[in-house]
Protein backbone atom coordinates (compact mmCIF):
# COMPACT_ATOMS: atom_id res chain seq x y z
CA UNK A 1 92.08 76.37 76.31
CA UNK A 2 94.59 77.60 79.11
CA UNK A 3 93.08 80.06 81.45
CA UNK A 4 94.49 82.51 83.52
CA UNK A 5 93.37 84.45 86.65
CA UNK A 6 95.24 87.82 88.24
CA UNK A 7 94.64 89.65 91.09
CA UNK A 8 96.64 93.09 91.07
CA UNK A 9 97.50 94.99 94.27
CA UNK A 10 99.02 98.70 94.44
CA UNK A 11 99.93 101.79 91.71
CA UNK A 12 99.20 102.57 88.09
CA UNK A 13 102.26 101.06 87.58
CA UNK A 14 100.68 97.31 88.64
CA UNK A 15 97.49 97.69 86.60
CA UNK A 16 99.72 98.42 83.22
CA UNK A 17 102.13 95.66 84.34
CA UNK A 18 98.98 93.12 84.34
CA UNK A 19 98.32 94.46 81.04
CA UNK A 20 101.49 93.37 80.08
CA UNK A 21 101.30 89.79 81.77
CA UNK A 22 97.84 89.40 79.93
CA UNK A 23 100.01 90.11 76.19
CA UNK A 24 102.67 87.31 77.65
CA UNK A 25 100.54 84.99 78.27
CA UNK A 26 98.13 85.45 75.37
CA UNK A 27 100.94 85.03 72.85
CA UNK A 28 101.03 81.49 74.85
CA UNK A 29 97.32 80.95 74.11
CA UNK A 30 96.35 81.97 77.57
CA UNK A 31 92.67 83.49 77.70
CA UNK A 32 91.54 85.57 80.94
CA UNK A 33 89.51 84.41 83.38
CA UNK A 34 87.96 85.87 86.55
CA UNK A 35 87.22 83.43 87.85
CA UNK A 36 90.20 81.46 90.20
CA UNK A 37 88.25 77.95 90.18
CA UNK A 38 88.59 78.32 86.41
CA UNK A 39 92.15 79.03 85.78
CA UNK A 40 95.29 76.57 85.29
CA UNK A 41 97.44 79.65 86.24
CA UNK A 42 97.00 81.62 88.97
CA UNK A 43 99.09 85.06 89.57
CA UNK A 44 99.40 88.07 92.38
CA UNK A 45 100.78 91.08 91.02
CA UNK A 46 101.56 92.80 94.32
CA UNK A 47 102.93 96.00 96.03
CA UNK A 48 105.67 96.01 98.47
CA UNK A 49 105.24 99.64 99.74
CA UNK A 50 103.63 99.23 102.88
CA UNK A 51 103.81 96.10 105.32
CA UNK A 52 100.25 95.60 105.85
CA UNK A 53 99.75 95.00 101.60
CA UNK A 54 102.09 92.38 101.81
CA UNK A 55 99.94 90.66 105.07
CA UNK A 56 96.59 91.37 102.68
CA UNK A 57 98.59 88.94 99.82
CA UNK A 58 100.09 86.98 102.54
CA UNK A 59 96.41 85.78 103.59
CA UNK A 60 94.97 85.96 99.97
CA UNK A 61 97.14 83.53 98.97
CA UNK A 62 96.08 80.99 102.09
CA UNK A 63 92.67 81.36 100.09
CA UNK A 64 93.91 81.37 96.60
CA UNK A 65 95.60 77.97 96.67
CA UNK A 66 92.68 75.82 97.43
CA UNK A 67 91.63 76.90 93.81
CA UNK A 68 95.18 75.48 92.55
CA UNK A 69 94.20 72.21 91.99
CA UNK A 70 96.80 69.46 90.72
CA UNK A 71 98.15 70.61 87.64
CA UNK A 72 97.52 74.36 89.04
CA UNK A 73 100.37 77.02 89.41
CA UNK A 74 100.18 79.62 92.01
CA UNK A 75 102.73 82.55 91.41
CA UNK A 76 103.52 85.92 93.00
CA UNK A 77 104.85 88.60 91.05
CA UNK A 78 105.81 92.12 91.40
CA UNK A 79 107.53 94.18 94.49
CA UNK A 80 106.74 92.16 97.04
CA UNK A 81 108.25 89.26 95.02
CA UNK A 82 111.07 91.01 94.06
CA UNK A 83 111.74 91.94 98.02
CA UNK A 84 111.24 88.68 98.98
CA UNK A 85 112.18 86.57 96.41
CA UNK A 86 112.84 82.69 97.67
CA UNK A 87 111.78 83.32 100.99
CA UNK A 88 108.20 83.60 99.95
CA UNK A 89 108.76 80.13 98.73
CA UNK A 90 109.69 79.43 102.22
CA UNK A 91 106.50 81.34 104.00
CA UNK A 92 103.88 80.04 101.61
CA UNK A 93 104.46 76.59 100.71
CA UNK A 94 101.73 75.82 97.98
CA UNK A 95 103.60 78.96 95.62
CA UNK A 96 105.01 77.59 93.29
CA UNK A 97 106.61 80.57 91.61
CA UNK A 98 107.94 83.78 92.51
CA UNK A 99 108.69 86.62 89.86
CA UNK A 100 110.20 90.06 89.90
CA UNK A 101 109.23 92.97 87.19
CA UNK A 102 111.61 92.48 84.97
CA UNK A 103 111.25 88.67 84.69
CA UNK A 104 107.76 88.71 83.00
CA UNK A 105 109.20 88.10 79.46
CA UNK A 106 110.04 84.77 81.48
CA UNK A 107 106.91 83.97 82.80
CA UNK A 108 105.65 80.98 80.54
CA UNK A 109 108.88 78.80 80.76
CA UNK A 110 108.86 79.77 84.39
CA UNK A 111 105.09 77.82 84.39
CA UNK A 112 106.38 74.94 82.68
CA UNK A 113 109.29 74.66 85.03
CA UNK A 114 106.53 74.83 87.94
CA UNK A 115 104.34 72.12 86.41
CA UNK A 116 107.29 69.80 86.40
CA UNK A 117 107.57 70.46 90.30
CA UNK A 118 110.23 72.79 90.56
CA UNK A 119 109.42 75.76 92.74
CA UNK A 120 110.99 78.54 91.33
CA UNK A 121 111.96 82.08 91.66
CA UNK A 122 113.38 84.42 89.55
CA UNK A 123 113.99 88.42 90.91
CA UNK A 124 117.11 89.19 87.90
CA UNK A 125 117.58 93.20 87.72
CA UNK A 126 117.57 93.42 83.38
CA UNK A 127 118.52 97.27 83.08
CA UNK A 128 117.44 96.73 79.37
CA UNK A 129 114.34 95.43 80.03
CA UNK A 130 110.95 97.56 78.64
CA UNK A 131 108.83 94.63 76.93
CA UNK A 132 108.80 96.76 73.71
CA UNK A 133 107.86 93.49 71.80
CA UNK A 134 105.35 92.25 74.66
CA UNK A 135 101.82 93.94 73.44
CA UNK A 136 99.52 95.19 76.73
CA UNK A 137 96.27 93.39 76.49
CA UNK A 138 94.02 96.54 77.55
CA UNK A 139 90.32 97.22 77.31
CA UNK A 140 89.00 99.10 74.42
CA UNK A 141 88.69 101.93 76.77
CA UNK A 142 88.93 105.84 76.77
CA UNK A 143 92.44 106.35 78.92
CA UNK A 144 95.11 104.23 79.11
CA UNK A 145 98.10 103.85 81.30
CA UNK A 146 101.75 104.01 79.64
CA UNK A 147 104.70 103.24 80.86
CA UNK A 148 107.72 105.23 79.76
CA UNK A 149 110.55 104.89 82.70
CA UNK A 150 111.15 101.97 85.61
CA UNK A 151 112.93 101.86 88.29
CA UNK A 152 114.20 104.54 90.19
CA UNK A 153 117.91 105.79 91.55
CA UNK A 154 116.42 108.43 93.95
CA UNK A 155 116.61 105.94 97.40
CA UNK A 156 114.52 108.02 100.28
CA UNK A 157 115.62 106.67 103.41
CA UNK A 158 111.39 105.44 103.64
CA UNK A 159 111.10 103.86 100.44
CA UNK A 160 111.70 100.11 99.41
CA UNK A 161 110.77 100.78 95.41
CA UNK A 162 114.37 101.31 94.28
CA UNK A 163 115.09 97.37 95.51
CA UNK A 164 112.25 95.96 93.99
CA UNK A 165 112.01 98.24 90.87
CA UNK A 166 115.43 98.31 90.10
CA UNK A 167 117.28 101.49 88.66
CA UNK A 168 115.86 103.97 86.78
CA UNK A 169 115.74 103.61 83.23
CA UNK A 170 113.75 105.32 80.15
CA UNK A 171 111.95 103.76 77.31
CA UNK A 172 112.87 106.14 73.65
CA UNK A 173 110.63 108.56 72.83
CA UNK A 174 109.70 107.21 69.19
CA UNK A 175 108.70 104.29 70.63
CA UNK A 176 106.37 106.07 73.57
CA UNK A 177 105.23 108.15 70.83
CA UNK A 178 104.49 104.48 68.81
CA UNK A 179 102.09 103.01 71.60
CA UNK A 180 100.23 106.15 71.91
CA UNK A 181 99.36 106.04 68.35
CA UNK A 182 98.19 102.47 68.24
CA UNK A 183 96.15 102.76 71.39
CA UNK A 184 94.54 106.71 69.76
CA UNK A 185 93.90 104.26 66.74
CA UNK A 186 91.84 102.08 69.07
CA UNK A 187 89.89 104.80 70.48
CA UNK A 188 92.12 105.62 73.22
CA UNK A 189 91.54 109.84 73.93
CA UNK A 190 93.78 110.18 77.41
CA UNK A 191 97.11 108.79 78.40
CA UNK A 192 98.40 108.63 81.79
CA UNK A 193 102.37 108.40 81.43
CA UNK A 194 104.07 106.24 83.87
CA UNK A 195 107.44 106.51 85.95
CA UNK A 196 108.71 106.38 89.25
CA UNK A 197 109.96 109.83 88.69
CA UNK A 198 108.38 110.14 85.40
CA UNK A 199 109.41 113.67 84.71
CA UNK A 200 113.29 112.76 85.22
CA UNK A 201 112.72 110.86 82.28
CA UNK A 202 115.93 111.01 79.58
CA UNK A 203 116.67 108.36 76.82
CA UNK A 204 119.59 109.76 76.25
CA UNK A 205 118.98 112.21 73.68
CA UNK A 206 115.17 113.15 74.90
CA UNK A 207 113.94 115.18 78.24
CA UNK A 208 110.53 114.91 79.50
CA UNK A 209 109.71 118.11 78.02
CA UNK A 210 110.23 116.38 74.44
CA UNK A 211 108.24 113.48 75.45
CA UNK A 212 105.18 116.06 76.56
CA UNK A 213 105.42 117.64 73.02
CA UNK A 214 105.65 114.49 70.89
CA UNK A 215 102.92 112.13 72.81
CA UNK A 216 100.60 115.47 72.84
CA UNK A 217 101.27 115.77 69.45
CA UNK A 218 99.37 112.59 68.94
CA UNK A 219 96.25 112.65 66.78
CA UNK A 220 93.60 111.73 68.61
CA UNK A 221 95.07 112.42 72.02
CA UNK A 222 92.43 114.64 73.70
CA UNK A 223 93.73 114.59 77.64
CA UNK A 224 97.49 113.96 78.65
CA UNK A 225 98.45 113.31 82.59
CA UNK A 226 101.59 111.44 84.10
CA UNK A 227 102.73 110.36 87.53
CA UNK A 228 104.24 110.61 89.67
CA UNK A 229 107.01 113.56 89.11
CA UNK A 230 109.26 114.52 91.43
CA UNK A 231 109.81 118.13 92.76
CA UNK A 232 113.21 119.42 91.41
CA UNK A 233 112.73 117.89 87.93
CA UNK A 234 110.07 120.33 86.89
CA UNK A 235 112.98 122.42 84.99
CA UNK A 236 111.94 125.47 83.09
CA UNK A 237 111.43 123.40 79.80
CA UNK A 238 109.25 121.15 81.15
CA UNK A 239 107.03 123.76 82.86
CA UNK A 240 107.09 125.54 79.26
CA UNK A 241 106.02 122.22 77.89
CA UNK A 242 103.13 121.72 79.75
CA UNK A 243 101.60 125.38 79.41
CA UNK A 244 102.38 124.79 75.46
CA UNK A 245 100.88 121.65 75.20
CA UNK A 246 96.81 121.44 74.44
CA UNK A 247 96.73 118.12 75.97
CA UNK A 248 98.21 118.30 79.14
CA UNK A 249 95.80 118.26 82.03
CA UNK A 250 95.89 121.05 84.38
CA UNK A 251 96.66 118.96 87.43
CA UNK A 252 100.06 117.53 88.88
CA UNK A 253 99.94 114.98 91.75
CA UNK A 254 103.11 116.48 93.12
CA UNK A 255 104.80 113.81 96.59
CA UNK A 256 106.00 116.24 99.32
CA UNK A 257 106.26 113.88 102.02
CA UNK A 258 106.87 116.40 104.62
CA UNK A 259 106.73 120.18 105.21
CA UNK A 260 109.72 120.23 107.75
CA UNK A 261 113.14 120.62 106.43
CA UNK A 262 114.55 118.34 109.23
CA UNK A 263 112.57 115.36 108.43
CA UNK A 264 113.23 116.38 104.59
CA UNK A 265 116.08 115.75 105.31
CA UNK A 266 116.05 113.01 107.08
CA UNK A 267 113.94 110.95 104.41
CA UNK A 268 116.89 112.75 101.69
CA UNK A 269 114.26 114.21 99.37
CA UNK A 270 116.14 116.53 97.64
CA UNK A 271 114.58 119.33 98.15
CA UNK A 272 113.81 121.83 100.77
CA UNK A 273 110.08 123.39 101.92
CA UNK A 274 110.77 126.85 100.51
CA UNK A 275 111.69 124.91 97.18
CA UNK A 276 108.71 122.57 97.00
CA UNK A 277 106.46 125.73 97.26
CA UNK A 278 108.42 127.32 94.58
CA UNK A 279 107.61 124.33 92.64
CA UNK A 280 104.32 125.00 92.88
CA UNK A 281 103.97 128.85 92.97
CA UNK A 282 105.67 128.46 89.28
CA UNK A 283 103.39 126.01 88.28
CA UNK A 284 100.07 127.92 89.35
CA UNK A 285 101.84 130.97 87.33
CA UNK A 286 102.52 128.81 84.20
CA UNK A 287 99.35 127.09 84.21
CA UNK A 288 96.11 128.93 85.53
CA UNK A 289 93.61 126.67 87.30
CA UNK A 290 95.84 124.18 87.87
CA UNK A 291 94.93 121.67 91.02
CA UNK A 292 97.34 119.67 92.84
CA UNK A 293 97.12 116.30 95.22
CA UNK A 294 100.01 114.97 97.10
CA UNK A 295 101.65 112.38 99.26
CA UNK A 296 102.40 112.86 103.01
CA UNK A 297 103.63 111.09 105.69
CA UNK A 298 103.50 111.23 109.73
CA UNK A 299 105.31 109.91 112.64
CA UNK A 300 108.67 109.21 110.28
CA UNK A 301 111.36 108.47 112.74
CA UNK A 302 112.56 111.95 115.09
CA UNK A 303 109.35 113.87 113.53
CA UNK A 304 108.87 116.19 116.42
CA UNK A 305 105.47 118.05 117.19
CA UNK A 306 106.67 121.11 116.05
CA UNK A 307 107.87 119.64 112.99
CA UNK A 308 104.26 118.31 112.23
CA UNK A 309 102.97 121.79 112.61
CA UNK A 310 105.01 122.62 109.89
CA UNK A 311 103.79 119.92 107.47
CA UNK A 312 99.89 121.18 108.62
CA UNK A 313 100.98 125.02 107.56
CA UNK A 314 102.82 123.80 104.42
CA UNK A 315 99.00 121.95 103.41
CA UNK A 316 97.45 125.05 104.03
CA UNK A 317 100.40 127.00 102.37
CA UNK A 318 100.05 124.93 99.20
CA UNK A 319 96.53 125.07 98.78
CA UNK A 320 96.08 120.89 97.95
CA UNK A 321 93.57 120.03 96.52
CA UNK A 322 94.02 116.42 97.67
CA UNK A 323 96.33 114.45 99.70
CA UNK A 324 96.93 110.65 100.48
CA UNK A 325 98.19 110.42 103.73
CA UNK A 326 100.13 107.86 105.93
CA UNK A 327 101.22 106.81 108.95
CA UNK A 328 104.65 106.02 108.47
CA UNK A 329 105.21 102.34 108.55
CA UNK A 330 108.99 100.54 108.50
CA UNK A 331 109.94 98.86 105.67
CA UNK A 332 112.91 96.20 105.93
CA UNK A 333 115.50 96.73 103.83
CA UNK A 334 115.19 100.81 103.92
CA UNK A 335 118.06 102.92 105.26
CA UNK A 336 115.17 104.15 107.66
CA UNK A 337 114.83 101.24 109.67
CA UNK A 338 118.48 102.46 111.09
CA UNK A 339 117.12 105.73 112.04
CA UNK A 340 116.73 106.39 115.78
CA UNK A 341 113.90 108.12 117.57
CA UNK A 342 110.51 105.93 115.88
CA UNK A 343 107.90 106.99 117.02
CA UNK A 344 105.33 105.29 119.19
CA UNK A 345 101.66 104.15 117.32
CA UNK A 346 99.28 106.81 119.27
CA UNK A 347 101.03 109.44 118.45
CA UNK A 348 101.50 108.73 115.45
CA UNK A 349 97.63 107.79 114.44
CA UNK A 350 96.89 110.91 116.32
CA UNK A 351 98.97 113.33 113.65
CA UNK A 352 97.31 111.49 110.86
CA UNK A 353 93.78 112.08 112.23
CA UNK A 354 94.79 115.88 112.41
CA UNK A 355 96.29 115.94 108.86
CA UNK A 356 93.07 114.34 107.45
CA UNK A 357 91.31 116.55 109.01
CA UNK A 358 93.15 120.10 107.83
CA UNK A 359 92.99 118.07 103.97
CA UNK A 360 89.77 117.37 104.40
CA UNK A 361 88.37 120.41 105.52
CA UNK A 362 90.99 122.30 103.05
CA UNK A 363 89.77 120.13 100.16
CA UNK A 364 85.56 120.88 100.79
CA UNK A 365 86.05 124.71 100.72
CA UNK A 366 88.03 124.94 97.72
CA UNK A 367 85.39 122.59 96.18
CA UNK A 368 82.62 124.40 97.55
CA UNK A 369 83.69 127.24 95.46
CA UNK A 370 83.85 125.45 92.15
CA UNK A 371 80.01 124.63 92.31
CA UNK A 372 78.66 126.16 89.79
CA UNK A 373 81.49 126.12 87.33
CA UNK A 374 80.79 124.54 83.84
CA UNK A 375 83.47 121.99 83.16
CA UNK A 376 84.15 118.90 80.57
CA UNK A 377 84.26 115.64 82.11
CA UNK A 378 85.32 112.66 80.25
CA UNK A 379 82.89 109.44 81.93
CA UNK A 380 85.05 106.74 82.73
CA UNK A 381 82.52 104.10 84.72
CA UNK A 382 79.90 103.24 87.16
CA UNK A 383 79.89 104.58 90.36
CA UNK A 384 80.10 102.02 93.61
CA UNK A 385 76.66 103.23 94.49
CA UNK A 386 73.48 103.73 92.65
CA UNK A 387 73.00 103.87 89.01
CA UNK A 388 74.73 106.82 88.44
CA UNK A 389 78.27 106.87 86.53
CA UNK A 390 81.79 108.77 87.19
CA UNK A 391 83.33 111.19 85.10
CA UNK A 392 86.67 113.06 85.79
CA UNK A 393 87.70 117.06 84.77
CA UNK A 394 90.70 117.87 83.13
CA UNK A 395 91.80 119.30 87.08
CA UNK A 396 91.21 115.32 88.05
CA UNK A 397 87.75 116.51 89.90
CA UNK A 398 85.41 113.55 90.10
CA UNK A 399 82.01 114.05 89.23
CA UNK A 400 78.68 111.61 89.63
CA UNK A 401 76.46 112.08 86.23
CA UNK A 402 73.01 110.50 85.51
CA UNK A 403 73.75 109.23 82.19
CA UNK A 404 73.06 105.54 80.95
CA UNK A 405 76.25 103.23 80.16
CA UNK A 406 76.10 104.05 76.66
CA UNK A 407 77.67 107.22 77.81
CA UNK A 408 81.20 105.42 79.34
CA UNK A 409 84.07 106.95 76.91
CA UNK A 410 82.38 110.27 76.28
CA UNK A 411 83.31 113.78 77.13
CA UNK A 412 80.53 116.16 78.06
CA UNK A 413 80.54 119.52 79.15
CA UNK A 414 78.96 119.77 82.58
CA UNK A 415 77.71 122.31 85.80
CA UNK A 416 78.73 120.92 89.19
CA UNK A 417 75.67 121.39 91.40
CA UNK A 418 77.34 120.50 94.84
CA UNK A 419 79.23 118.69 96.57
CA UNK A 420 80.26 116.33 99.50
CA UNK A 421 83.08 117.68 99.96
CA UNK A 422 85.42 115.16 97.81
CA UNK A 423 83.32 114.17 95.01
CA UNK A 424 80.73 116.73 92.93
CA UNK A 425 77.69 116.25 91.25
CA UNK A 426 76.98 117.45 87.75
CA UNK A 427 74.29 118.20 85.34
CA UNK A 428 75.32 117.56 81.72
CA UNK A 429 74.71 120.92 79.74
CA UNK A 430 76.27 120.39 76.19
CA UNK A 431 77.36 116.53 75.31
CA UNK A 432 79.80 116.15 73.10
CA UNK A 433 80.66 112.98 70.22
CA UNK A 434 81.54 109.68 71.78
CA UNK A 435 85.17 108.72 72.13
CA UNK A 436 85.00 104.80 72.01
CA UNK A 437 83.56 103.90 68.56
CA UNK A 438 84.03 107.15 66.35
């Protein structure tokens, strides 16, 4: 029995790419492991985002290869392959192969090729790639990630994913619509749709609006999210869609970046600050309750202090509800390493201390106010600490239930009873039929 071991790194988009590496290798007779002494095949899906996850996989490799053994194969796939491609041949010399995200249909002969000690790599843009004959191996699990675009032709002067993703491309609706009903056959309840800009999404005869309609349309399909959209594609039909459709969660995670227009510009989001809070302002009027969560970034090259006040008002202006913040790192092989004016590490690390804070403090009065509120939460796992579990609202609130493990997959209604500020407690007043096993 062949056995393989993968360690994934980065989005939504890596976790339902190992899925998919699990249903290439399984047709190969491949079983999971997790265990790395175990396996004959060892594999890194990683990110490429940020420099310091490609150091983490950098050094994780160092310790991964000492489980290779002879007839072992150690292989690195993803975005930071993609980016790097041969040269991470060259910087870690016990990887044997090296594969970008649209060579996985090629992963098995690419293992064969590696046993017979050739050291490989293979980073091939295939604009017609989607895997729609590769089945995701998945748990028998409540939500599910799906992905319906890759790539992305947007190219902010920060970001490296339209090199190592490729160009944007969308999967057709019927077949979307196809793995949603298989995996609400299973059991699955929620689906998280996946794309770079998933609500630019087009197959050519089918907007995102369509897609929202026909995957919601589902039976079986209790909870539909996606990420992550970008600003200016939330057209009028889509917006309609979402208010229309039962499923659709009532929370967007919605990128700004920045609240200045000059380093909007800059970073060539297309948009402006006045037209990101339109964004939103029709959003909250389409959809009542609805929460939002964000990213944002500091110290981007020129950012003056002035234009970091703005990006603190525009938090405030927008009302997050969450935010993942970052100092802004350079990425080789982004138009933004030609930019002048980067800024210095203090002063950087000191914005993003200040932006936590204003999220932070933001994020606990809003929640403050919700306690009390009677909600349904769908329990998705153990929490890190104690013996209590973690459920998540329809709003993507995350609340810590006493309920045994029985009680993973179900949907209860619930009363928050505090909270820390980030994460609520609950008290389960009305549970409702298990999802996994009906």
């Amino acid at each position: 029995m062949k056995r393989l071991y993968i360690e994934t790194y980065g989005c939504q988009m890596n976790v339902a790419d190992t899925e998919l590496l699990l249903g290439v290798f399984g047709a190969e007779g491949y079983v999971q492991t997790e265990r790395p002494e175990e396996a004959d095949v060892l594999l890194v899906n990683t990110c490429a985002v940020r420099e310091n996850a490609e150091q983490r996989v950098i050094g994780r490799l160092g310790e991964l290869q000492r489980f290779k053994g002879e007839a072992g194969v150690l292989g690195v796939v993803g975005c930071m392959a993609q980016r790097l491609g041969p040269k991470l041949l060259e910087q870690v010399p016990r990887v044997d192969l090296v594969a970008g995200p649209d060579a996985y249909r090629n992963l098995a002969q690419l293992v064969n090729q590696a046993r017979s000690g050739e050291r490989i790599a293979d980073t091939e843009f295939r604009g017609w790639e989607h895997y729609e004959d590769v089945p995701s191996v998945r748990e028998n699990a409540a939500s599910a990630f799906v992905t319906v675009q890759r790539g992305c032709d947007y190219k902010c002067t920060f970001c490296i994913v339209p090199y190592t993703r490729g160009p944007e491309r969308s999967r057709k609706l019927e077949d979307v619509v196809r793995e949603v009903r298989m995996l609400a056959e299973r059991g699955t309840s929620e689906v998280t749709l996946l794309g770079q800009t998933v609500n630019s999404y087009h197959d050519g005869r089918n907007d995102f609006a369509d897609l929202l309609h026909a995957v919601g349309a589902v039976d079986g399909i209790r909870r539909l999210r996606f990420t992550s959209p970008y600003p200016t594609d939330f057209t009028d039909r889509v917006i309609a869609a979402m208010a229309a459709v039962p499923a659709v969660c009532e929370h967007v995670h919605l990128p700004v970046q920045s609240g200045s227009n000059a380093v909007l510009r800059r970073m060539l989001r297309r948009y402006t600050r006045e037209e990101y809070l339109a964004v939103v302002a029709r959003l909250r009027a389409a959809i009542p309750g609805i929460t939002f969560s964000t990213d944002i970034i500091v110290g981007f090259p020129g950012e003056t202090e002035a234009q970091f006040v703005e990006t603190l008002s525009l938090v405030e202006a927008a009302q997050f509800d969450d935010a993942y913040t970052f100092r802004y790192s350079v990425r080789d092989g982004t138009p933004a390493v030609r930019l002048r004016d980067h800024l210095d590490e203090a002063t950087a690390a000191e914005r993003l201390e200040r932006l936590i804070a204003a999220v932070r403090s933001q994020a606990r009065r809003r929640n403050l106010e919700r306690v009390g509120q009677v909600v349904e939460v769908l329990v998705e796992r153990p929490a890190r600490r104690g013996n209590l579990l973690l459920g998540r609202t329809r709003t993507n609130l995350l609340v810590l239930l006493e309920l045994p493990l029985a009680a993973i997959g179900e949907y209860h209604q619930v009363q928050l009873t505090g909270s820390t500020g980030s994460t609520f407690t609950g008290q389960v007043v009305r549970p409702q039929l298990a999802v996994l096993g009906t």
